[in-house]
Protein backbone atom coordinates (compact mmCIF):
# COMPACT_ATOMS: atom_id res chain seq x y z
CA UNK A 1 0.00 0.00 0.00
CA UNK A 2 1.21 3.60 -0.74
CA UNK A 3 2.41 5.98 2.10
CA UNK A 4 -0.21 8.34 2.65
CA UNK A 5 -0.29 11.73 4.56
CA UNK A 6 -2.96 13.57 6.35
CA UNK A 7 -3.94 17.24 4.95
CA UNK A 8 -6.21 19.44 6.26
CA UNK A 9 -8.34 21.59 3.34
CA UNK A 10 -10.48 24.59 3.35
CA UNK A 11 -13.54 24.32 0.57
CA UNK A 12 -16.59 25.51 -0.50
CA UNK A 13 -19.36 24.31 0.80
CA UNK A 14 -21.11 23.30 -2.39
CA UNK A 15 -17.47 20.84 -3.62
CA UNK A 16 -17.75 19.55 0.18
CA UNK A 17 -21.52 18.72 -0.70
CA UNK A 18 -20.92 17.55 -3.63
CA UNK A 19 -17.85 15.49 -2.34
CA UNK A 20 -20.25 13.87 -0.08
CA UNK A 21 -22.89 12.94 -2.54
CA UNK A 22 -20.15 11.19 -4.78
CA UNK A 23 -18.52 9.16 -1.97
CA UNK A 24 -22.03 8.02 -0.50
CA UNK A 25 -22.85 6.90 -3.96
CA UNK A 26 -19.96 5.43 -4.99
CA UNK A 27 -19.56 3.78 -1.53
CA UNK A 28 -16.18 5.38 -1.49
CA UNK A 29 -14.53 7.71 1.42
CA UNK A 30 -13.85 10.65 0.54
CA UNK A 31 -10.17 10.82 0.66
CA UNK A 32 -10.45 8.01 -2.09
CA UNK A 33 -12.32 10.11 -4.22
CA UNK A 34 -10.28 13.05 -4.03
CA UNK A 35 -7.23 11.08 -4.42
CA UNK A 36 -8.60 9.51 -7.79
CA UNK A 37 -10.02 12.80 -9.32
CA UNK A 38 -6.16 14.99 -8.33
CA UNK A 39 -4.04 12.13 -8.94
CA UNK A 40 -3.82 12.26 -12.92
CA UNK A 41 -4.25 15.74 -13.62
CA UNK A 42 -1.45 16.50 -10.35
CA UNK A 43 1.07 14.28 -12.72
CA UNK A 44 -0.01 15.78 -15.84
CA UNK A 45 0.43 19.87 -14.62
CA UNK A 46 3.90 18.94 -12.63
CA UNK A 47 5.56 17.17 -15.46
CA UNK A 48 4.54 20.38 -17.37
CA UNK A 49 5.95 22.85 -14.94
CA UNK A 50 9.12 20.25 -14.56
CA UNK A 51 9.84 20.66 -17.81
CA UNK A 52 8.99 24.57 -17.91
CA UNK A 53 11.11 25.19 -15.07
CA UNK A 54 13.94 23.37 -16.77
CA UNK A 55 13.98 24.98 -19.99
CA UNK A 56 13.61 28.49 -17.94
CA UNK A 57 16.02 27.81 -14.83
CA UNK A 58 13.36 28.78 -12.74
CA UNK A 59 12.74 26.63 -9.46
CA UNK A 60 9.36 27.49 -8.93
CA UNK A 61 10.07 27.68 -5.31
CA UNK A 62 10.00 31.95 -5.00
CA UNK A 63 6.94 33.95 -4.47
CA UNK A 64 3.36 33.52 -2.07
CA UNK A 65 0.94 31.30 -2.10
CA UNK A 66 -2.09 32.38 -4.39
CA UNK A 67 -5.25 31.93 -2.50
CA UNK A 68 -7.49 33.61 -5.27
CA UNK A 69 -10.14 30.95 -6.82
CA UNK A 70 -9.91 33.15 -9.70
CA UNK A 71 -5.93 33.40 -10.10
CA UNK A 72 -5.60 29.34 -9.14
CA UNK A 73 -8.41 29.00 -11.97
CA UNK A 74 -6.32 30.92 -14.26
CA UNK A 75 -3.07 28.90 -13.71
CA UNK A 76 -4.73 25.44 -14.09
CA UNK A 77 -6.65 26.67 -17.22
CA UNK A 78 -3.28 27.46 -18.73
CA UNK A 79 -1.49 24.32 -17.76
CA UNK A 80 -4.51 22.06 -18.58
CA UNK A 81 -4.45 24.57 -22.47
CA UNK A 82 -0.87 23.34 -22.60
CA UNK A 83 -1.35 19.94 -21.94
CA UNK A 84 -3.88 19.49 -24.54
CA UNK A 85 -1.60 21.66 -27.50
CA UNK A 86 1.23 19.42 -26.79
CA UNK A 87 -1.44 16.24 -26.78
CA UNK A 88 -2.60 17.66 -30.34
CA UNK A 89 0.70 18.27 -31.40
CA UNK A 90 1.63 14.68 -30.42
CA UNK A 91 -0.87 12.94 -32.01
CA UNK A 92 -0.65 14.96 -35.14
CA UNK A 93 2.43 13.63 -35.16
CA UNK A 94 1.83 9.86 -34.63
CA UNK A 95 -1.15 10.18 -36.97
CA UNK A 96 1.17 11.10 -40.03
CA UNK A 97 4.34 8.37 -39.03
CA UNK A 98 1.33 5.82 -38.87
CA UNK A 99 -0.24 6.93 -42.26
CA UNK A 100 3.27 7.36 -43.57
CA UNK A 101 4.20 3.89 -42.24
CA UNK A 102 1.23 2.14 -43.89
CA UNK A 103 2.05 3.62 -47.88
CA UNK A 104 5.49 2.91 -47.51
CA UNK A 105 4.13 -1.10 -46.63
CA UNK A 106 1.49 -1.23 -49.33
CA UNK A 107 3.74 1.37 -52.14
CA UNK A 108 5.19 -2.41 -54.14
């Protein structure tokens, strides 16, 4: 089993309703459920700013914590917009190797 730590979160009270609905449903605790809806786009967004802060130098470690829905809205909108372009870009790119592969096997 994975090493898990306990957080403490502030949220609306609407998400924590809705959080509740979902894990009574689902017959799944909520810590579960949160776990399983952050866990893939969490990977996605920090391989992103990895790679970001890499090509940049930055460290990403400088600055305060924005507490602003609207400005935290704004930052995962980008990095989700980036995600998909490079997603596009990739499959573009398989899509013409694969078309490119099959003429070249049936060009006699």
């Amino acid at each position: 089993m994975a090493k898990t730590k306990r957080i403490s979160m502030t949220v609306d009270a609407k998400l924590l309703d809705d959080l509740n609905f979902l894990s009574s449903v689902l017959l799944v605790s909520r810590s579960s459920l949160i776990t399983e809806l952050l866990t893939p786009s969490c990977i996605q967004m920090r391989g992103v700013i990895e790679l970001t802060n890499s090509a940049t130098g930055n460290s990403g470690n400088s600055g305060t914590l924005a507490r602003d829905p609207e400005k935290v809205r704004s930052y995962i909108e980008g990095l989700s917009k980036a995600i998909a372009d490079q997603k596009g870009q990739y499959d573009a790119a398989a899509n013409l190797m694969l078309s490119e592969m099959d003429t070249d096997a049936h060009g006699h």
